[in-house]
Protein backbone atom coordinates (compact mmCIF):
# COMPACT_ATOMS: atom_id res chain seq x y z
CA UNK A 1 -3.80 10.40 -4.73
CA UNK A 2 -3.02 10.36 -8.34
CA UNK A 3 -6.15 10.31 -11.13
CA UNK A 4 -5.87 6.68 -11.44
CA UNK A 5 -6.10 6.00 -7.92
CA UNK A 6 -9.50 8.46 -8.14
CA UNK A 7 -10.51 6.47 -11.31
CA UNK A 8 -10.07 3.27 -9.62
CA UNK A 9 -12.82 4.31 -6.88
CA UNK A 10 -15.59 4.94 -9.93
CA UNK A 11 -14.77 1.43 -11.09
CA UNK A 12 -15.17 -0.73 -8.18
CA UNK A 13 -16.05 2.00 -5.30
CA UNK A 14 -15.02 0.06 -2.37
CA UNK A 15 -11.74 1.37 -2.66
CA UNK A 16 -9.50 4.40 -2.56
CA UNK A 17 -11.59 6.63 -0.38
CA UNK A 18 -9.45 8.38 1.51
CA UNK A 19 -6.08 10.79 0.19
CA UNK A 20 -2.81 11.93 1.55
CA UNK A 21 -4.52 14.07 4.22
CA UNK A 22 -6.82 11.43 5.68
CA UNK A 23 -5.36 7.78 5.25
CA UNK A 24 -8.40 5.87 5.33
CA UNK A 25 -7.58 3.43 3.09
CA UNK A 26 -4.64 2.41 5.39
CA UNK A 27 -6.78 2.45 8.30
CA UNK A 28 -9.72 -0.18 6.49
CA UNK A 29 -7.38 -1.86 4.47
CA UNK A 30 -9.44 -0.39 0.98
CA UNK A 31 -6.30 1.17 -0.66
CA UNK A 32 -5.98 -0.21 -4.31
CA UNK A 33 -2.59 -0.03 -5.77
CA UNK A 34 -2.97 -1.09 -9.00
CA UNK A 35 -1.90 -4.84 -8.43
CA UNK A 36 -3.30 -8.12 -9.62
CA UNK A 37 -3.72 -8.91 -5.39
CA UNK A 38 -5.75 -5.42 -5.18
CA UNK A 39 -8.02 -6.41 -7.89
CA UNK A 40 -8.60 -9.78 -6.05
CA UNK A 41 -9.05 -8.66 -2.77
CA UNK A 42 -11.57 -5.71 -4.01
CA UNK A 43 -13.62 -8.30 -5.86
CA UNK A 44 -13.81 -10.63 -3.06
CA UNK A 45 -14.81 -7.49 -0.84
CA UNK A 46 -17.90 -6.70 -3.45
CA UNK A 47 -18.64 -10.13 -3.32
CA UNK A 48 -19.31 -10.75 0.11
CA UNK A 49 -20.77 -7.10 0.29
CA UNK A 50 -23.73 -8.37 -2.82
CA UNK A 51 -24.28 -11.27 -0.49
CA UNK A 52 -25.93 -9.35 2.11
């Protein structure tokens, strides 16, 4: 993972957990690629998460 990818896990958390080594993004469906539909589906994610 690239320092952006890091930088993007301070910002919203609920993403980019994992690295190279351990895929855990791919496994939760958390990784964060930079896109417009990333941003979306991490907000929707913290959404639902401030709910409970």
């Amino acid at each position: 993972m690239g320092d952006f990818f890091h930088q993007l896990h301070h910002r919203y958390f609920e993403c980019n957990y994992g690295g190279t080594e351990v895929p855990l993004d791919a496994w939760f469906g958390t990784f964060h690629d930079r896109s417009e539909e990333a941003t979306a589906r991490t907000r929707v994610r913290l959404k639902e998460m401030r709910k409970k």
